[in-house]
C-alpha atoms as a PDB file:
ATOM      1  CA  UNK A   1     104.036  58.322  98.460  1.00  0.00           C
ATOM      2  CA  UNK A   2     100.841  59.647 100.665  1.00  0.00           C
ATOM      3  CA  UNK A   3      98.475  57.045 100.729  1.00  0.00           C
ATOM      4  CA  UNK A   4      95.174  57.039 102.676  1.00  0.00           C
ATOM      5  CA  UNK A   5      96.324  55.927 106.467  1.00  0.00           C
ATOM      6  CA  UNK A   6      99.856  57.040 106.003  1.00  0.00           C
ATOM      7  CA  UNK A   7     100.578  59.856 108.787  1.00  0.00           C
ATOM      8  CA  UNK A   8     103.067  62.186 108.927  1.00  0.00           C
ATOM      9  CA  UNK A   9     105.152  60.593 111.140  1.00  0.00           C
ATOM     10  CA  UNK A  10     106.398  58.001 108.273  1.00  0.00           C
ATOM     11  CA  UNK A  11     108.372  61.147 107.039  1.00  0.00           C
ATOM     12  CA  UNK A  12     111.566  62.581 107.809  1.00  0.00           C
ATOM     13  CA  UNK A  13     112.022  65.655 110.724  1.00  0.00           C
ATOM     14  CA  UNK A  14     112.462  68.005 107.854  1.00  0.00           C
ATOM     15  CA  UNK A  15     109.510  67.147 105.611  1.00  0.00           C
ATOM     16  CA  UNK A  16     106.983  67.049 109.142  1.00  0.00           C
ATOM     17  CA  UNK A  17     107.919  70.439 109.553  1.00  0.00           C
ATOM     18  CA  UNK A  18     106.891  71.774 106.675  1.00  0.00           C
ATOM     19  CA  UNK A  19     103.473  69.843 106.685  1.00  0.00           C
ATOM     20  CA  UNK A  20     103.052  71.005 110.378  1.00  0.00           C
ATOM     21  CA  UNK A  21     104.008  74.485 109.181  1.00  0.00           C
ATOM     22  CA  UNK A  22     101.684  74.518 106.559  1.00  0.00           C
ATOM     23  CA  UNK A  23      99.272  73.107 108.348  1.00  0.00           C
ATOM     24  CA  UNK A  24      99.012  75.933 110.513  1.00  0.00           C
ATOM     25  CA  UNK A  25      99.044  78.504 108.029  1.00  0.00           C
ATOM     26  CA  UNK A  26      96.411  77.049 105.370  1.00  0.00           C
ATOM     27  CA  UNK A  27      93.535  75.005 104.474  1.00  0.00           C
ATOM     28  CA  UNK A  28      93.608  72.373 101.947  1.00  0.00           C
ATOM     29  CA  UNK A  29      93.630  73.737  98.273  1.00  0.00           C
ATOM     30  CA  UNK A  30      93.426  77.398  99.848  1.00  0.00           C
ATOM     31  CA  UNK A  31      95.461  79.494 100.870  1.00  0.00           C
ATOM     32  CA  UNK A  32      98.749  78.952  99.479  1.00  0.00           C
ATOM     33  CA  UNK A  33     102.618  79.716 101.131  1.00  0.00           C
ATOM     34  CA  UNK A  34     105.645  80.556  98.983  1.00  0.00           C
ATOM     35  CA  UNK A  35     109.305  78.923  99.527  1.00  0.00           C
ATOM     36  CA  UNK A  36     110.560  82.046 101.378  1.00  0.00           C
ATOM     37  CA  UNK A  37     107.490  82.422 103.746  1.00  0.00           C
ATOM     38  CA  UNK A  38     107.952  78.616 104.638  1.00  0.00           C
ATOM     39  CA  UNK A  39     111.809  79.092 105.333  1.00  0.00           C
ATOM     40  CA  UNK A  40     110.965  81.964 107.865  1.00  0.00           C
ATOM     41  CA  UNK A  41     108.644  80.056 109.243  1.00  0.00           C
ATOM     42  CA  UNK A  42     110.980  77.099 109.962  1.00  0.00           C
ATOM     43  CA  UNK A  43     113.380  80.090 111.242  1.00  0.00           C
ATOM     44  CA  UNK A  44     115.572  79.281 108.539  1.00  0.00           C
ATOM     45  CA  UNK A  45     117.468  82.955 106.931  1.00  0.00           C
ATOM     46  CA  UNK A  46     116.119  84.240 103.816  1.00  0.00           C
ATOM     47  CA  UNK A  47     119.127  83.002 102.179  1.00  0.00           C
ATOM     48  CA  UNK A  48     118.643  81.203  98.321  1.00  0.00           C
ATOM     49  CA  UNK A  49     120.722  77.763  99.709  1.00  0.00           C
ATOM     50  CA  UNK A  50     118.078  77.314 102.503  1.00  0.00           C
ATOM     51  CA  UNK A  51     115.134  78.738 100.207  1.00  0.00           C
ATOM     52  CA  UNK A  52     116.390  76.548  96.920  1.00  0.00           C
ATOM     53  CA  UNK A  53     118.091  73.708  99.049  1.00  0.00           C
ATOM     54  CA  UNK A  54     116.122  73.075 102.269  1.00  0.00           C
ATOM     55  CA  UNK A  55     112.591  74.331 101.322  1.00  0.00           C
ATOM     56  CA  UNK A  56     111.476  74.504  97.552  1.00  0.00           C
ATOM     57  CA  UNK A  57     113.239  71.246  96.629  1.00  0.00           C
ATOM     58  CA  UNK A  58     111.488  69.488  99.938  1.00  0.00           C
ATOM     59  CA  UNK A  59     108.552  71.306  99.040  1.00  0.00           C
ATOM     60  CA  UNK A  60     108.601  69.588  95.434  1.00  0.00           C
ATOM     61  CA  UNK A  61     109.454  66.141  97.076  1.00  0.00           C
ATOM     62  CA  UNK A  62     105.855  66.472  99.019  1.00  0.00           C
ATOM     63  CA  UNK A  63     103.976  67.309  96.320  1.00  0.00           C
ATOM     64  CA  UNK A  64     105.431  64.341  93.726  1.00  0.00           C
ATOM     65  CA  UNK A  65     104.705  62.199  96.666  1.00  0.00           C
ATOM     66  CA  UNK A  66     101.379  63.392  96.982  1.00  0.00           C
ATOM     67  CA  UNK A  67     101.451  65.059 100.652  1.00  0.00           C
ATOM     68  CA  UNK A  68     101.574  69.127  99.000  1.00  0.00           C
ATOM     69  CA  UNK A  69      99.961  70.985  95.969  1.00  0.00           C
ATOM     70  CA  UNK A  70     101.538  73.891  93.819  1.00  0.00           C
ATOM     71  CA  UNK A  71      98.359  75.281  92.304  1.00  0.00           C
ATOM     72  CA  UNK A  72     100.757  78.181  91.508  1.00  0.00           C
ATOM     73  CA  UNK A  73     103.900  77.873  90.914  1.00  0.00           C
ATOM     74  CA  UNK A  74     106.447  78.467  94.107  1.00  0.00           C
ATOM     75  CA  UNK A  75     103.450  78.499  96.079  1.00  0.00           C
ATOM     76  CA  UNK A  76     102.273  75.571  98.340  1.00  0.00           C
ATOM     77  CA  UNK A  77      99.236  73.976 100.401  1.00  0.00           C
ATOM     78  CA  UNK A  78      98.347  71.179 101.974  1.00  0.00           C
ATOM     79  CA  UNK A  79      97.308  68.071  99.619  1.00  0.00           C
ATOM     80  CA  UNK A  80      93.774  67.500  99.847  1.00  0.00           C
ATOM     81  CA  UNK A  81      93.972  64.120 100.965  1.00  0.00           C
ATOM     82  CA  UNK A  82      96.623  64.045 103.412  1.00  0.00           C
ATOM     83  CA  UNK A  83      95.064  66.915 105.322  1.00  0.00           C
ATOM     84  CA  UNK A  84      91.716  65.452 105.816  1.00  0.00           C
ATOM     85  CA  UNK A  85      93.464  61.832 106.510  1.00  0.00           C
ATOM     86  CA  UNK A  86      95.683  63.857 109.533  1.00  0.00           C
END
């Protein structure tokens, strides 16, 4: 769980990658990225095992933990508070 003080770092390869991904693509509670956006950004093919079973289902892990937001859902940002915390 994201708690204030926590960095990235505490989280496995995978899960930093999409956080650094998506922190180079979009603001905190803006603009949002779908699954297959962050799997081609990760240089991962467009295929639904990496979409459903590398991306979305990391994606979801964040954001139960706190780290991402879905305001939409399939579509992710950055967390408010882990973002300004980074």
């Amino acid at each position: 769980m994201w708690r204030p003080g926590l960095a990235a770092g505490a989280l496995a390869v995978d899960y930093q990658r999409i956080l650094a991904l998506l922190a180079g693509r979009s603001s905190p509670g803006g603009e949002t990225v779908s699954c297959q956006e962050l799997a081609a950004g990760l240089g991962l093919e467009p295929t639904s095992a990496n979409i459903e079973g590398r991306v979305r289902s990391r994606a979801k892990r964040l954001t139960d933990r706190g780290w991402l937001a879905e305001p939409v859902p399939g579509r992710f940002t950055l967390a408010v508070g882990p973002a300004a915390d980074s």
